[in-house]
N, C-alpha and C. Protein backbone atom coordinates (compact mmCIF):
# COMPACT_ATOMS: atom_id res chain seq x y z
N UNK A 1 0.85 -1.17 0.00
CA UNK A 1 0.00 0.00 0.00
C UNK A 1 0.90 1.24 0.00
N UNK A 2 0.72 2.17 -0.89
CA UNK A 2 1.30 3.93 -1.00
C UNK A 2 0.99 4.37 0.60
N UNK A 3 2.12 5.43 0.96
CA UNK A 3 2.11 6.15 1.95
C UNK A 3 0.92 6.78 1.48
N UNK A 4 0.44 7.11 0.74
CA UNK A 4 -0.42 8.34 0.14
C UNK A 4 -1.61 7.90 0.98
N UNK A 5 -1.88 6.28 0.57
CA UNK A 5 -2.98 5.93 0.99
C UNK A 5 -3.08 5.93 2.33
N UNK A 6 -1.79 5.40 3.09
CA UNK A 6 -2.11 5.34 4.35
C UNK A 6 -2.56 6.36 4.89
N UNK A 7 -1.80 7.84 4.46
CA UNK A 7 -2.08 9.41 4.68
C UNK A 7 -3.84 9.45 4.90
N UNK A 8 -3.90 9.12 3.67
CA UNK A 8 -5.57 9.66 3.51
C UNK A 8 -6.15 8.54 4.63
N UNK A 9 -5.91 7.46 4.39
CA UNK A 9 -6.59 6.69 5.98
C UNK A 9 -6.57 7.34 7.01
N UNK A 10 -5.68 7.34 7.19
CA UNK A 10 -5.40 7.84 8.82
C UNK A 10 -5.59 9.58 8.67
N UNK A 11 -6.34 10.72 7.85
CA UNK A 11 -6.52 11.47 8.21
C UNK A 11 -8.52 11.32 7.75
N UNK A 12 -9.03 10.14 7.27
CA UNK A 12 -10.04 9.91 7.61
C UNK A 12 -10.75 9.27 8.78
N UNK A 13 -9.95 8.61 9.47
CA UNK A 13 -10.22 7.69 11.00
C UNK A 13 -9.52 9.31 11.70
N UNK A 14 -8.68 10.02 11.82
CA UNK A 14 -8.53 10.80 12.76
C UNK A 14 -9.05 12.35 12.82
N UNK A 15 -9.31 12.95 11.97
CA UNK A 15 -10.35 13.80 11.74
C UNK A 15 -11.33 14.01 12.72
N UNK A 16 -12.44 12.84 12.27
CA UNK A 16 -13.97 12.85 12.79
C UNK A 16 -13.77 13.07 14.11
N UNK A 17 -12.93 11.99 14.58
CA UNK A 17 -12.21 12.00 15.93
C UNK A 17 -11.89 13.22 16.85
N UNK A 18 -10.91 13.99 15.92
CA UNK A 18 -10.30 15.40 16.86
C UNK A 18 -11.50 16.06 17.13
N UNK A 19 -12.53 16.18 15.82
CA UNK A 19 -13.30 17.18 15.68
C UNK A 19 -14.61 17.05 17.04
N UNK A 20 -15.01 15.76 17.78
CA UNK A 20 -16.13 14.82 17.88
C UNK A 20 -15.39 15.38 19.62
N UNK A 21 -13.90 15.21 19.55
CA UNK A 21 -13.02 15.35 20.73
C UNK A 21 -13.36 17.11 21.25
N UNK A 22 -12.71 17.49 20.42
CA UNK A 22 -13.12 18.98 20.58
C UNK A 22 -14.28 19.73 20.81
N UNK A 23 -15.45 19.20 20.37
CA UNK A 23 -16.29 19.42 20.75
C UNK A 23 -16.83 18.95 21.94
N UNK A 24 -16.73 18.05 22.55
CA UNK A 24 -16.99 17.78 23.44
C UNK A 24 -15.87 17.95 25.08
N UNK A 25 -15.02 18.84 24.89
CA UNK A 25 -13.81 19.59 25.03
C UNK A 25 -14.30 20.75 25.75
N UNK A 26 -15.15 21.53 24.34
CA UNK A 26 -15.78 22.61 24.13
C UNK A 26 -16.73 22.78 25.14
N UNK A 27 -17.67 21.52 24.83
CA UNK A 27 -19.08 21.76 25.69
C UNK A 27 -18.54 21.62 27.78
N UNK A 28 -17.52 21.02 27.89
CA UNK A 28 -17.37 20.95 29.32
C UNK A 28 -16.80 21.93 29.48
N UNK A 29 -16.20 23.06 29.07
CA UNK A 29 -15.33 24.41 29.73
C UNK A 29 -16.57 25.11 29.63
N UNK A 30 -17.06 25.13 28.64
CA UNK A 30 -18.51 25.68 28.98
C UNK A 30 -19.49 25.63 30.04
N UNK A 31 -19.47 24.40 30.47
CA UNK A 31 -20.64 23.87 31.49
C UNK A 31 -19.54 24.48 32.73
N UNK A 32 -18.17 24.44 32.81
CA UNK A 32 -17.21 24.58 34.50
C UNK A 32 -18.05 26.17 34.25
N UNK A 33 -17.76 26.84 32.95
CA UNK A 33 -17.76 28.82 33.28
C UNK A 33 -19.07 28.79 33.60
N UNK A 34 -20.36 27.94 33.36
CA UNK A 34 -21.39 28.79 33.92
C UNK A 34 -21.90 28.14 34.99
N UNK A 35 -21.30 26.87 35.51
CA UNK A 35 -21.42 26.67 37.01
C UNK A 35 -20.32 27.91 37.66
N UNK A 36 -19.47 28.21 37.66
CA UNK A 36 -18.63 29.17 38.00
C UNK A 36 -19.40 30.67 38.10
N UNK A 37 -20.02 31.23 37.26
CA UNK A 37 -20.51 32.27 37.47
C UNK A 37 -21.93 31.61 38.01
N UNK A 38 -22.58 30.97 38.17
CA UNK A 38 -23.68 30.85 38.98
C UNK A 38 -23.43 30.72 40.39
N UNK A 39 -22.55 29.99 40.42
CA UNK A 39 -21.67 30.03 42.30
C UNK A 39 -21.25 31.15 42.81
N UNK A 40 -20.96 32.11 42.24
CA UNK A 40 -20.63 33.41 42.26
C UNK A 40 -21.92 34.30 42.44
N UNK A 41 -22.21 34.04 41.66
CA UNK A 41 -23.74 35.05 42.19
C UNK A 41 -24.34 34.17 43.67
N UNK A 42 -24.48 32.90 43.47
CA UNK A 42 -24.80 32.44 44.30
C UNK A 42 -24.03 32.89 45.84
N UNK A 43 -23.07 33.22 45.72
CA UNK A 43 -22.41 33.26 47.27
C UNK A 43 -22.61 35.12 47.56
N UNK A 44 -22.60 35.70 46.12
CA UNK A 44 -22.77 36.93 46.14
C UNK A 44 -24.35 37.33 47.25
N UNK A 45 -25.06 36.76 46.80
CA UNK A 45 -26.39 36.83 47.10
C UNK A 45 -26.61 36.02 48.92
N UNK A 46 -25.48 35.20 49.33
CA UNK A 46 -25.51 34.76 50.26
C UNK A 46 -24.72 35.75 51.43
N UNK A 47 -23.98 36.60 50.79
CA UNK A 47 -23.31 37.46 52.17
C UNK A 47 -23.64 38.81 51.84
């Protein structure tokens, strides 16, 4: 088998992957910042 091919393999199996990774990467720094600012108001509102 051509390197070429292997290339294109392995940037079709790793792709979907990073992308599938990253996003779901994405969605948990998201979910820490708005538990983070809700705890914040929350303690704001407590003292």
């Amino acid at each position: 088998m051509k390197l070429q091919h292997l290339a294109i393999i392995f940037v079709i199996i790793i792709l979907p992957i990073s992308l599938v990774v990253g996003q779901y990467i994405q969605s948990q720094i998201d979910t820490i910042y708005l538990q983070t600012r809700i705890q914040q108001k929350v303690t704001r509102c407590n003292t």
